[in-house]
C-alpha atoms as a PDB file:
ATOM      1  CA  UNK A   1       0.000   0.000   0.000  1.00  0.00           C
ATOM      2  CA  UNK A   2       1.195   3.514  -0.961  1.00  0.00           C
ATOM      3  CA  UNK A   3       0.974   6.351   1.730  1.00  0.00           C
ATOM      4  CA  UNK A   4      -2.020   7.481  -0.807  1.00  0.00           C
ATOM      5  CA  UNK A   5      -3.939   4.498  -0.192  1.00  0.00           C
ATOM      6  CA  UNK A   6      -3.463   4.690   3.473  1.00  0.00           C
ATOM      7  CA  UNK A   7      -4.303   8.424   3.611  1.00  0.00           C
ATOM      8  CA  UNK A   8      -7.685   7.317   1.958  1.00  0.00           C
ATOM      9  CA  UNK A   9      -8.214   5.032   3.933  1.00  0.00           C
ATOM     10  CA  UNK A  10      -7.510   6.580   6.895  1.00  0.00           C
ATOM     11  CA  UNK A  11     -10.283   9.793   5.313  1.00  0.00           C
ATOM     12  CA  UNK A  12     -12.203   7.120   4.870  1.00  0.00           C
ATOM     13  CA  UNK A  13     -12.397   5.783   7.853  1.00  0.00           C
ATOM     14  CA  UNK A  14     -13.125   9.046   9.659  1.00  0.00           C
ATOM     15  CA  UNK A  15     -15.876  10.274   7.714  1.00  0.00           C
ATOM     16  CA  UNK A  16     -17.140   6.452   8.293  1.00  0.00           C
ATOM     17  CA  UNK A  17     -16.855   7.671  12.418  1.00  0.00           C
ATOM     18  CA  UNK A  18     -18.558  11.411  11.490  1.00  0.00           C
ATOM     19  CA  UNK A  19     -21.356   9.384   9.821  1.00  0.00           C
ATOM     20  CA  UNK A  20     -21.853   7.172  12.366  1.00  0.00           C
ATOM     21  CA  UNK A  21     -21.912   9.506  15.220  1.00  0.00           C
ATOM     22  CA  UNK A  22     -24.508  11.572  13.466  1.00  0.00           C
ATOM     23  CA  UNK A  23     -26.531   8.063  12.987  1.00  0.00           C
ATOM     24  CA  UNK A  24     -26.464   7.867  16.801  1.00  0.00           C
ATOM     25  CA  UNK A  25     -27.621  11.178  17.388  1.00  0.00           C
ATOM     26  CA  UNK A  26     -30.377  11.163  15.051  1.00  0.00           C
ATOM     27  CA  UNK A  27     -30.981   8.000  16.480  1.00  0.00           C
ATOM     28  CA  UNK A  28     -30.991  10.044  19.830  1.00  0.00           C
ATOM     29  CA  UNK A  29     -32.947  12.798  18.606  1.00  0.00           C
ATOM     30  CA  UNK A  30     -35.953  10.320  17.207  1.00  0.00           C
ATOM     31  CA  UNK A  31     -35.915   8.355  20.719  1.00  0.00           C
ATOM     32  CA  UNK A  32     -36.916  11.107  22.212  1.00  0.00           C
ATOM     33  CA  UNK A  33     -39.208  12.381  19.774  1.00  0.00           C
ATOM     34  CA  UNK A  34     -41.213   9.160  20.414  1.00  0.00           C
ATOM     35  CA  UNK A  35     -40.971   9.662  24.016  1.00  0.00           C
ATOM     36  CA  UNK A  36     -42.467  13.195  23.467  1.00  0.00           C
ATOM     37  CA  UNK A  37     -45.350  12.196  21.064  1.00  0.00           C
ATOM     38  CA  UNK A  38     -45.881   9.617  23.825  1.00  0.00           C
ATOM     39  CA  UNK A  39     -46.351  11.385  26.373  1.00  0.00           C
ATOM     40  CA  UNK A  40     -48.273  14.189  24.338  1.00  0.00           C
ATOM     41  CA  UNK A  41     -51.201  11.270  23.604  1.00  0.00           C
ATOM     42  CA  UNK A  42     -51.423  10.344  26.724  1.00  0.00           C
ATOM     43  CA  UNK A  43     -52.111  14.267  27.580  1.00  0.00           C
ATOM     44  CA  UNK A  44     -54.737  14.354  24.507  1.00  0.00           C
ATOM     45  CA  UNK A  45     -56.540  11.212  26.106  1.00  0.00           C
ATOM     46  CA  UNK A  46     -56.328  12.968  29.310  1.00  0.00           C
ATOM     47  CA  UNK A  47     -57.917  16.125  28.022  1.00  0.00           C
ATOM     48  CA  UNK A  48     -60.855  14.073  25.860  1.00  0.00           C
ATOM     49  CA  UNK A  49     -61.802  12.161  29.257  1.00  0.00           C
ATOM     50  CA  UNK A  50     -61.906  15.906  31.190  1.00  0.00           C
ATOM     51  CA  UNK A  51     -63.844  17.053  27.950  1.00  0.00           C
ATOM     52  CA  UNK A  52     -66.145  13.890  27.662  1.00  0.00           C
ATOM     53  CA  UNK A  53     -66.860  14.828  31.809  1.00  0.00           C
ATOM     54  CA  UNK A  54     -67.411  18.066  31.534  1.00  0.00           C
ATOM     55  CA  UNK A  55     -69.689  17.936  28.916  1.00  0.00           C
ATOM     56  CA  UNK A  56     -71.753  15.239  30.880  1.00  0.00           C
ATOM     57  CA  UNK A  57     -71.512  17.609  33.573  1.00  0.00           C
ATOM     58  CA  UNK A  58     -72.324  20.475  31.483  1.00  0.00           C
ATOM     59  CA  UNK A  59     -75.503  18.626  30.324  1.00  0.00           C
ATOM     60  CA  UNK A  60     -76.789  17.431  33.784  1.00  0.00           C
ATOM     61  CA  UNK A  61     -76.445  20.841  35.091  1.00  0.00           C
ATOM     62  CA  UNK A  62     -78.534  21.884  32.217  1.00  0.00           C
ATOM     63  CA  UNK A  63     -80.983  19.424  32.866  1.00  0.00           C
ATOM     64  CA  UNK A  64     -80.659  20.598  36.483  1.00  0.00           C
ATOM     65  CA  UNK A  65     -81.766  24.017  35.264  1.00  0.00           C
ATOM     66  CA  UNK A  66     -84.827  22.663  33.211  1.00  0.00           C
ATOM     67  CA  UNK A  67     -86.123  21.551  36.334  1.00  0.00           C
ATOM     68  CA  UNK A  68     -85.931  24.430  38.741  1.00  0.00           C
ATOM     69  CA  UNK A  69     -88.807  25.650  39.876  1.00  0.00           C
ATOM     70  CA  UNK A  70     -90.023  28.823  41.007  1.00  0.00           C
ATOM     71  CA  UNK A  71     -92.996  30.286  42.850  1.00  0.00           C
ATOM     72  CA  UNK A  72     -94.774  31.833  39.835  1.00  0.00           C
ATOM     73  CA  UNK A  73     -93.655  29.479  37.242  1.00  0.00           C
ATOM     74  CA  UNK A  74     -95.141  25.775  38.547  1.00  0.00           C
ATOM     75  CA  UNK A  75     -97.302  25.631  35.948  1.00  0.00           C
ATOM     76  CA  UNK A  76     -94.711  25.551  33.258  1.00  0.00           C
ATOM     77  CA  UNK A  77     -92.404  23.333  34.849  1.00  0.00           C
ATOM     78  CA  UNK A  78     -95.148  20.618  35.635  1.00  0.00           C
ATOM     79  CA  UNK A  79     -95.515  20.914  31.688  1.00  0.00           C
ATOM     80  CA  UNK A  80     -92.222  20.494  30.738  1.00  0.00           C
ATOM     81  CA  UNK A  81     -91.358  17.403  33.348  1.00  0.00           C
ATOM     82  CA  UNK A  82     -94.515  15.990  31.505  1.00  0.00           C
ATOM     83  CA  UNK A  83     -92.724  16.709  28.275  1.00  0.00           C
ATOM     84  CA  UNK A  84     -89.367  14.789  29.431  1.00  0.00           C
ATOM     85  CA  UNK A  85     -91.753  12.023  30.907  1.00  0.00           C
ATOM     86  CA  UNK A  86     -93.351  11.625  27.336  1.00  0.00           C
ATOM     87  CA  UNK A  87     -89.938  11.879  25.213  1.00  0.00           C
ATOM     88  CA  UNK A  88     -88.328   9.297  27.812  1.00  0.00           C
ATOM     89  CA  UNK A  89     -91.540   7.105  27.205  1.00  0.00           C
ATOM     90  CA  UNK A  90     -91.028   7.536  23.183  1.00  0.00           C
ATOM     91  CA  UNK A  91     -87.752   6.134  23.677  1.00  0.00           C
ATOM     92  CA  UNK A  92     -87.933   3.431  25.595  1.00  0.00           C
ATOM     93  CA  UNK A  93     -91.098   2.529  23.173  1.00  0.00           C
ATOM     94  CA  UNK A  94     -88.325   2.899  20.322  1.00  0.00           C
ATOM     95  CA  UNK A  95     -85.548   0.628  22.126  1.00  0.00           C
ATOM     96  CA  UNK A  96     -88.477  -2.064  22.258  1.00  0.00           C
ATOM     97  CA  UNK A  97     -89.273  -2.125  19.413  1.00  0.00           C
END
C-alpha cells in the first residue's frame, strides 16, 4: 500500500466515524421524539376524558336548570317534566321495538 492508499483510507475511515456519530444522534434525537409524542397522547386522552366529563356535567347541570322551579312558574315546569316524561316514554317505546 502507498501512503495514498493509506491516507484514503484513513479519510475514509473518519468520515465512516462522522457518519456514524450523526446516525447515533439522530438515532438520539428520534428516541426522544417518540418519548415526546408519547407522552403528548397520553395528555390528549387525558384532556378528551376531562372534555367527555365536563360535557356530561355540562348537560346534567342543564338538565338541572330545566327543572328548577319557582314560585310563579309551577305551571310551566309541571308541563315540561310531563314533556321529558313523554320523550323518555317515546324512547324506551323505540328501544323495544
Amino acid at each position: 500500500m502507498t501512503d495514498d492508499d493509506s491516507k484514503l483510507i484513513e479519510q475514509f475511515e473518519v468520515k465512516i466515524r462522522k457518519l456514524m456519530d450523526l446516525y447515533n444522534d439522530i438515532k438520539l434525537k428520534n428516541s426522544q421524539l417518540v418519548q415526546e409524542i408519547e407522552a403528548r397522547n397520553g395528555e390528549i386522552r387525558q384532556l378528551r376524558e376531562e372534555l367527555s366529563s365536563l360535557r356530561e356535567s355540562y348537560l346534567n347541570l342543564k338538565q338541572s336548570k330545566v327543572l328548577e322551579v319557582s314560585g310563579h312558574d309551577i305551571d310551566a315546569t309541571k308541563r315540561r317534566v310531563s314533556g321529558l316524561v313523554r320523550e323518555i316514554d317515546h324512547c324506551i317505546e323505540l328501544l323495544n321495538i
